[in-house]
C-alpha atoms as a PDB file:
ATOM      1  CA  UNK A   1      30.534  -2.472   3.483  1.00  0.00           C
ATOM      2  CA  UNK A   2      27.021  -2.832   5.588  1.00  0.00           C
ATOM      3  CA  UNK A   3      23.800  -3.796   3.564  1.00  0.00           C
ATOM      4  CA  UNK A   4      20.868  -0.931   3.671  1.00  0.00           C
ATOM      5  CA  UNK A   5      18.419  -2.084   5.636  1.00  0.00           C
ATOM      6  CA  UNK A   6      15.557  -2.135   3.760  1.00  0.00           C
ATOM      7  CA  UNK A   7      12.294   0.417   5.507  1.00  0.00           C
ATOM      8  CA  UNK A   8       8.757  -0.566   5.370  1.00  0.00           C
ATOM      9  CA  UNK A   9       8.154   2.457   2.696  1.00  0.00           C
ATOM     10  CA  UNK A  10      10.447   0.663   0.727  1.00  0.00           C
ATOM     11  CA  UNK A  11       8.870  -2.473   0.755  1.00  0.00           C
ATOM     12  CA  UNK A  12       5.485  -0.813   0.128  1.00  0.00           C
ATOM     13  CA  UNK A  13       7.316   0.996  -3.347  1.00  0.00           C
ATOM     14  CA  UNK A  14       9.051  -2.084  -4.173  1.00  0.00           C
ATOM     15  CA  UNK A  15       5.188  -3.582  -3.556  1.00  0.00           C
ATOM     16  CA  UNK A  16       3.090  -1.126  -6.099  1.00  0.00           C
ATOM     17  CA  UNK A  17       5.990  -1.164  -8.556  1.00  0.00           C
ATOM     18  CA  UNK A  18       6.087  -4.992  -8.876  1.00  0.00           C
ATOM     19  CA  UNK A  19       2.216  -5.034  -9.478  1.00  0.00           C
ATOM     20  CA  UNK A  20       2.331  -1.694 -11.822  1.00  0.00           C
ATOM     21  CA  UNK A  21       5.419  -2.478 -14.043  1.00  0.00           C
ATOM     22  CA  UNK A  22       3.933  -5.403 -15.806  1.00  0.00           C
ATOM     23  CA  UNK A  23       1.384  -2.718 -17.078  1.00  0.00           C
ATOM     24  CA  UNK A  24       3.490  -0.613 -18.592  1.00  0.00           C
ATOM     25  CA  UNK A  25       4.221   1.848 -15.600  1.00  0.00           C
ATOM     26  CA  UNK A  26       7.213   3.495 -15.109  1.00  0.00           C
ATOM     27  CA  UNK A  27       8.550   4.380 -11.653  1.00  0.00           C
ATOM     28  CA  UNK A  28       9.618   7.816 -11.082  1.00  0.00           C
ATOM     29  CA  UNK A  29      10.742   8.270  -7.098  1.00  0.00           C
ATOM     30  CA  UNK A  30       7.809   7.686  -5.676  1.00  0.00           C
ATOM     31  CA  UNK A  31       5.114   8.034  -8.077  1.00  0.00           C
ATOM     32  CA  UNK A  32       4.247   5.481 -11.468  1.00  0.00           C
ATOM     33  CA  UNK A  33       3.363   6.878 -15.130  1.00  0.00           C
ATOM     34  CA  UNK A  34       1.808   5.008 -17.547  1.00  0.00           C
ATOM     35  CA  UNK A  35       1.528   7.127 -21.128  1.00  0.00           C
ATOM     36  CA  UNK A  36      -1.217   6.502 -23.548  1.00  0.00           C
ATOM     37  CA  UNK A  37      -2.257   8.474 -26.830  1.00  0.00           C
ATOM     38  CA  UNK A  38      -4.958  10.843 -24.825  1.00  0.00           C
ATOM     39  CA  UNK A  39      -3.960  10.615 -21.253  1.00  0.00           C
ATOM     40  CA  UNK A  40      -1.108   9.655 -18.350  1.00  0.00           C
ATOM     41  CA  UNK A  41      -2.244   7.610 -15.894  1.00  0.00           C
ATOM     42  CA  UNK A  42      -0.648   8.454 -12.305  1.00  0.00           C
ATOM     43  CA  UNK A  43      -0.089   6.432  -9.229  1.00  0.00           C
ATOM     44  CA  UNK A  44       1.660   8.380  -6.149  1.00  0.00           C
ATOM     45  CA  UNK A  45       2.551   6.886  -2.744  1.00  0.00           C
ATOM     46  CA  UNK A  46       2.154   9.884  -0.737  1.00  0.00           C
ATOM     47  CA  UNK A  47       3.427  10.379   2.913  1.00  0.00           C
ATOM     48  CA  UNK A  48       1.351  11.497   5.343  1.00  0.00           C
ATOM     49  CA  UNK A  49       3.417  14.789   7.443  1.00  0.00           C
ATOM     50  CA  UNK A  50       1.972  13.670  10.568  1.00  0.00           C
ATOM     51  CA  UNK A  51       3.753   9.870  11.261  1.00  0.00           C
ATOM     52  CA  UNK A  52       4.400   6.941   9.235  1.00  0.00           C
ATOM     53  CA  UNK A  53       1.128   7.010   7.438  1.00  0.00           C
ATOM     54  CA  UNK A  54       0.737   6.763   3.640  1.00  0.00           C
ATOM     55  CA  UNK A  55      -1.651   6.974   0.680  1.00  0.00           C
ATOM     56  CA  UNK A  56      -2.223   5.856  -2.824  1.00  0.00           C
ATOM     57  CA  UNK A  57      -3.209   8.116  -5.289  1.00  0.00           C
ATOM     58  CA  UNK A  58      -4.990   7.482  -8.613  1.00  0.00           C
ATOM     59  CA  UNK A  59      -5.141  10.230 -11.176  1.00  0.00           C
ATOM     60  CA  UNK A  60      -5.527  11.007 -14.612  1.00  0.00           C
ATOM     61  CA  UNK A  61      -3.620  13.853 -16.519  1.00  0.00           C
ATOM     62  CA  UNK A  62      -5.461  14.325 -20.196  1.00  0.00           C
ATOM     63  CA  UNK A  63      -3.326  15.713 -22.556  1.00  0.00           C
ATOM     64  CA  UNK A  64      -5.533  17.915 -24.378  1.00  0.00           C
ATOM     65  CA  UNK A  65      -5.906  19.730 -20.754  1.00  0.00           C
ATOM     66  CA  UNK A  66      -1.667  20.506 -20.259  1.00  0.00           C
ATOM     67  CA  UNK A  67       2.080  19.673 -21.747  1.00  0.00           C
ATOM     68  CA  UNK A  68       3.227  18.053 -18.972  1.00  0.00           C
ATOM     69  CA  UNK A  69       5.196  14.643 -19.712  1.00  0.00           C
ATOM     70  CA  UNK A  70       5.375  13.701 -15.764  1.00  0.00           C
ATOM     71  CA  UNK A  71       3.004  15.502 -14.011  1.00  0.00           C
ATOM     72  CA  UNK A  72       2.429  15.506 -10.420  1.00  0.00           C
ATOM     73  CA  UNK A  73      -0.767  13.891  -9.024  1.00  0.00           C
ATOM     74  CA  UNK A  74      -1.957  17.176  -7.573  1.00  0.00           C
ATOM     75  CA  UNK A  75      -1.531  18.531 -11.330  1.00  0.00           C
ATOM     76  CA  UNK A  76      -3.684  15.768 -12.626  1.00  0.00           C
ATOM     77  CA  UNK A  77      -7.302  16.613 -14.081  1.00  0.00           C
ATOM     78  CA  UNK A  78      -8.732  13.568 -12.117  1.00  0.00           C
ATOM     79  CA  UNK A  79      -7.811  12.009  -9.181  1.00  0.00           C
ATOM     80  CA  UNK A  80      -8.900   9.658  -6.584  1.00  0.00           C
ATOM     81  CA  UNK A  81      -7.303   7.971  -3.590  1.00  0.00           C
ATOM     82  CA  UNK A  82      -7.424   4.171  -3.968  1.00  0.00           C
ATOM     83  CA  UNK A  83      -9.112   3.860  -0.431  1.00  0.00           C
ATOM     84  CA  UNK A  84     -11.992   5.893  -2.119  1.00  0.00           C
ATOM     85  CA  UNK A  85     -12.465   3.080  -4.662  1.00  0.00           C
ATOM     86  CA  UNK A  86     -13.137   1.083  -1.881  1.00  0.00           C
ATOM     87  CA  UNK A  87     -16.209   0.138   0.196  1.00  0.00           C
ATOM     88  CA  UNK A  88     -16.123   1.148   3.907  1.00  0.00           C
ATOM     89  CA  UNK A  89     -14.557  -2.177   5.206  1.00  0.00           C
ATOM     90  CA  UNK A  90     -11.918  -2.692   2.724  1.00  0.00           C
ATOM     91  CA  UNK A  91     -11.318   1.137   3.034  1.00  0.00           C
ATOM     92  CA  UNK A  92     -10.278   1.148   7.110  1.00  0.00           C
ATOM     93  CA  UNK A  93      -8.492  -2.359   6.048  1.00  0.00           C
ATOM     94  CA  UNK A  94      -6.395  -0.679   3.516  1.00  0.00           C
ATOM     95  CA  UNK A  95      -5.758   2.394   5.513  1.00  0.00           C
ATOM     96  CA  UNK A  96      -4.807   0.393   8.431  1.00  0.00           C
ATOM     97  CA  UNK A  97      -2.192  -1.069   6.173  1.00  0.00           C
ATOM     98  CA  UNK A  98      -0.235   2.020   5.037  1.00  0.00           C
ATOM     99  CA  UNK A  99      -0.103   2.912   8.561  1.00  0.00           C
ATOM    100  CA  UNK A 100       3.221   1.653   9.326  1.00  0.00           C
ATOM    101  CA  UNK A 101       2.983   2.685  13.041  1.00  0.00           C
ATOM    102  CA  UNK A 102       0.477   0.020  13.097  1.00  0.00           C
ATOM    103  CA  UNK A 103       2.473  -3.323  14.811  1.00  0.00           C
ATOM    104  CA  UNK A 104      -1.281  -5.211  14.364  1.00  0.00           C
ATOM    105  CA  UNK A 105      -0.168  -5.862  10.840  1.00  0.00           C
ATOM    106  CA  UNK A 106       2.805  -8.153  10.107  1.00  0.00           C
ATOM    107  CA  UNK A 107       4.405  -7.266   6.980  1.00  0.00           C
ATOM    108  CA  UNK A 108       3.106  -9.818   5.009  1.00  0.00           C
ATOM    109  CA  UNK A 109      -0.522  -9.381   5.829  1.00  0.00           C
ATOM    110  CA  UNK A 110       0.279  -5.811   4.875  1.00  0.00           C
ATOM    111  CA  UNK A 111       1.257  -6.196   1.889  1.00  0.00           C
ATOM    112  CA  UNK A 112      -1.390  -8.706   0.989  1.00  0.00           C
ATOM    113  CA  UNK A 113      -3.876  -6.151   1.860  1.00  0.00           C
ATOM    114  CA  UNK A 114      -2.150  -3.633  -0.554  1.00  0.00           C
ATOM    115  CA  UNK A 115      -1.786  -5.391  -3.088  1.00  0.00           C
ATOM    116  CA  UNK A 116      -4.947  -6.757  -3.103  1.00  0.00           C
ATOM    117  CA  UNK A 117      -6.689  -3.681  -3.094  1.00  0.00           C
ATOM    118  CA  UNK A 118      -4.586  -2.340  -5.876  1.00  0.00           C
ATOM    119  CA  UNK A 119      -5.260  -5.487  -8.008  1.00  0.00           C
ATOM    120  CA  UNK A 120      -8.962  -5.392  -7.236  1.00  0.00           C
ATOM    121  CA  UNK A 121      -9.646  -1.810  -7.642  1.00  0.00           C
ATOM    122  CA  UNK A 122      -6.679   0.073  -8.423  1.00  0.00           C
ATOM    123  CA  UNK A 123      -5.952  -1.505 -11.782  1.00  0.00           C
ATOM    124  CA  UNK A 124      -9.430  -1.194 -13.589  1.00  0.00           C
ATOM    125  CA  UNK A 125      -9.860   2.177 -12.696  1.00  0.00           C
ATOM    126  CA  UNK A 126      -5.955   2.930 -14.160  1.00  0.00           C
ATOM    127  CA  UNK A 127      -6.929   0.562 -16.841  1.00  0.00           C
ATOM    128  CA  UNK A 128      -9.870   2.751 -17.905  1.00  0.00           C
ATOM    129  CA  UNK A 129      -7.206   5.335 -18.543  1.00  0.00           C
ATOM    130  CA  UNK A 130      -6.287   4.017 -21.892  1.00  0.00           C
ATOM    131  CA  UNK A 131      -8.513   6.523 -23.681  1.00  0.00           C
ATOM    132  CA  UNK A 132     -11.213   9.111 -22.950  1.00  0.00           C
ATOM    133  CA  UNK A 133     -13.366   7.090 -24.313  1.00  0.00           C
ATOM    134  CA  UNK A 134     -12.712   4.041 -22.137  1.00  0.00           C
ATOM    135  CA  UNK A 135     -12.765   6.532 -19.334  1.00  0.00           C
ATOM    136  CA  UNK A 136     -15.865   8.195 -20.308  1.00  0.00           C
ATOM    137  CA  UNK A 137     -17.231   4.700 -20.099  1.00  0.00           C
ATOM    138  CA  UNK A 138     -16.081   3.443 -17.312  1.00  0.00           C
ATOM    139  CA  UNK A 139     -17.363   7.007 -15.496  1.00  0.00           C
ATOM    140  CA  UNK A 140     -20.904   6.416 -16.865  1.00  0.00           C
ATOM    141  CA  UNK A 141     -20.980   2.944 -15.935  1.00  0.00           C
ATOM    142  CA  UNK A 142     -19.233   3.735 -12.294  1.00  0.00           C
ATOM    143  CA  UNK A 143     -20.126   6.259  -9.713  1.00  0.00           C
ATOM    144  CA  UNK A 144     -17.324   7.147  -8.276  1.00  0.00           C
ATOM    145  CA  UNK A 145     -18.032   9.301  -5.411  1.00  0.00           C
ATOM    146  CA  UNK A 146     -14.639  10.307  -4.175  1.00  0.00           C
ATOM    147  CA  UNK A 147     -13.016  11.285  -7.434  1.00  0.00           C
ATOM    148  CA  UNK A 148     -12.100  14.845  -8.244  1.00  0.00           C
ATOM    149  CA  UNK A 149     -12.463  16.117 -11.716  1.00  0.00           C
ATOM    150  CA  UNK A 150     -11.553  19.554 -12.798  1.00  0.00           C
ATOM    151  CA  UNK A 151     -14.057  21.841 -14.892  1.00  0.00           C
ATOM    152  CA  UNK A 152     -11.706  21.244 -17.607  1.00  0.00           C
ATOM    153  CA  UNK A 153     -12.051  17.441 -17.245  1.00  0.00           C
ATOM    154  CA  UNK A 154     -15.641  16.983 -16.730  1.00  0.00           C
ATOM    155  CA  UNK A 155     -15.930  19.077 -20.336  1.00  0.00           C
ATOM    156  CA  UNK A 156     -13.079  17.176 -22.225  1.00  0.00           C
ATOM    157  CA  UNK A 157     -15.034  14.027 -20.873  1.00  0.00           C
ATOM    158  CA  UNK A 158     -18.555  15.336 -22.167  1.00  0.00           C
ATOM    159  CA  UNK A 159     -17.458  16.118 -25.358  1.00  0.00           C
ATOM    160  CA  UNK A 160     -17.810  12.819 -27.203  1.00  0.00           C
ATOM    161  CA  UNK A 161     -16.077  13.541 -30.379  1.00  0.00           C
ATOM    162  CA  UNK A 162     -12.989  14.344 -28.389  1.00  0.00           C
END
């Protein structure tokens, strides 16, 4: 019986869930869940439908907004893609990196650059998660220009006796 090669896209899932599970995440396909009390915290390697491109997701799904137990990212209430979390540099950098029709990168550069990125800003933004009011918190104390929040969300998070 032949071995399965391994792809690229599999190295870069095999990447995120090695740096997520320690936290608590669980892998579902291609997307990570971590479940607190108020909210599920989201990670989603999404494929671009163009080439060999990809992106990480970052969202939040707060359960007093919806029922669902493993919601899609494009359900969540707020979400961000982890290159917006990032300054310009480290943003083309990271981009760059889940481009896997990009031979300028060898593999382990690539991942270093991932994971990296996901360490450095990936993880306290998921980590702020934990609660609305650690989110709240980390929103007031962080602009975070790229992130989408719903109506819903921006109200849930203004309401400080939540």
């Amino acid at each position: 019986m032949m071995a399965l090669e391994m792809t690229a896209s599999d190295s870069i899932i095999q990447l995120v869930d090695r740096v997520l599970s320690p936290y608590g995440f669980k892998r579902r396909k291609n997307t990570w869940y971590l479940d607190a009390p108020e909210i599920i915290a989201v990670v989603d390697l999404q494929k671009s439908r163009w080439g060999q491109q990809f992106f990480l997701n970052l969202a939040f799904y707060l359960k007093s907004l919806g029922s669902e137990r493993f919601p899609k990212e494009n359900h969540c209430h707020a979400r961000v893609r982890l290159s917006g979390l990032l300054d310009t540099a480290e943003s083309a950098k990271f981009d760059q990196a889940l481009d896997l029709e990009d031979a300028s990168f060898s593999e382990s550069r690539r991942e270093e650059v991932i994971e990296t990125a996901l360490r450095r800003s990936g993880l306290p933004f998921l980590q702020a998660g934990r609660s609305l009011d650690a989110l709240r918190t980390f929103l007031t104390e962080r602009e975070v220009p790229s992130l989408f929040l719903t109506k819903e969300a921006r109200s849930a998070l203004a309401n400080q006796s939540n």
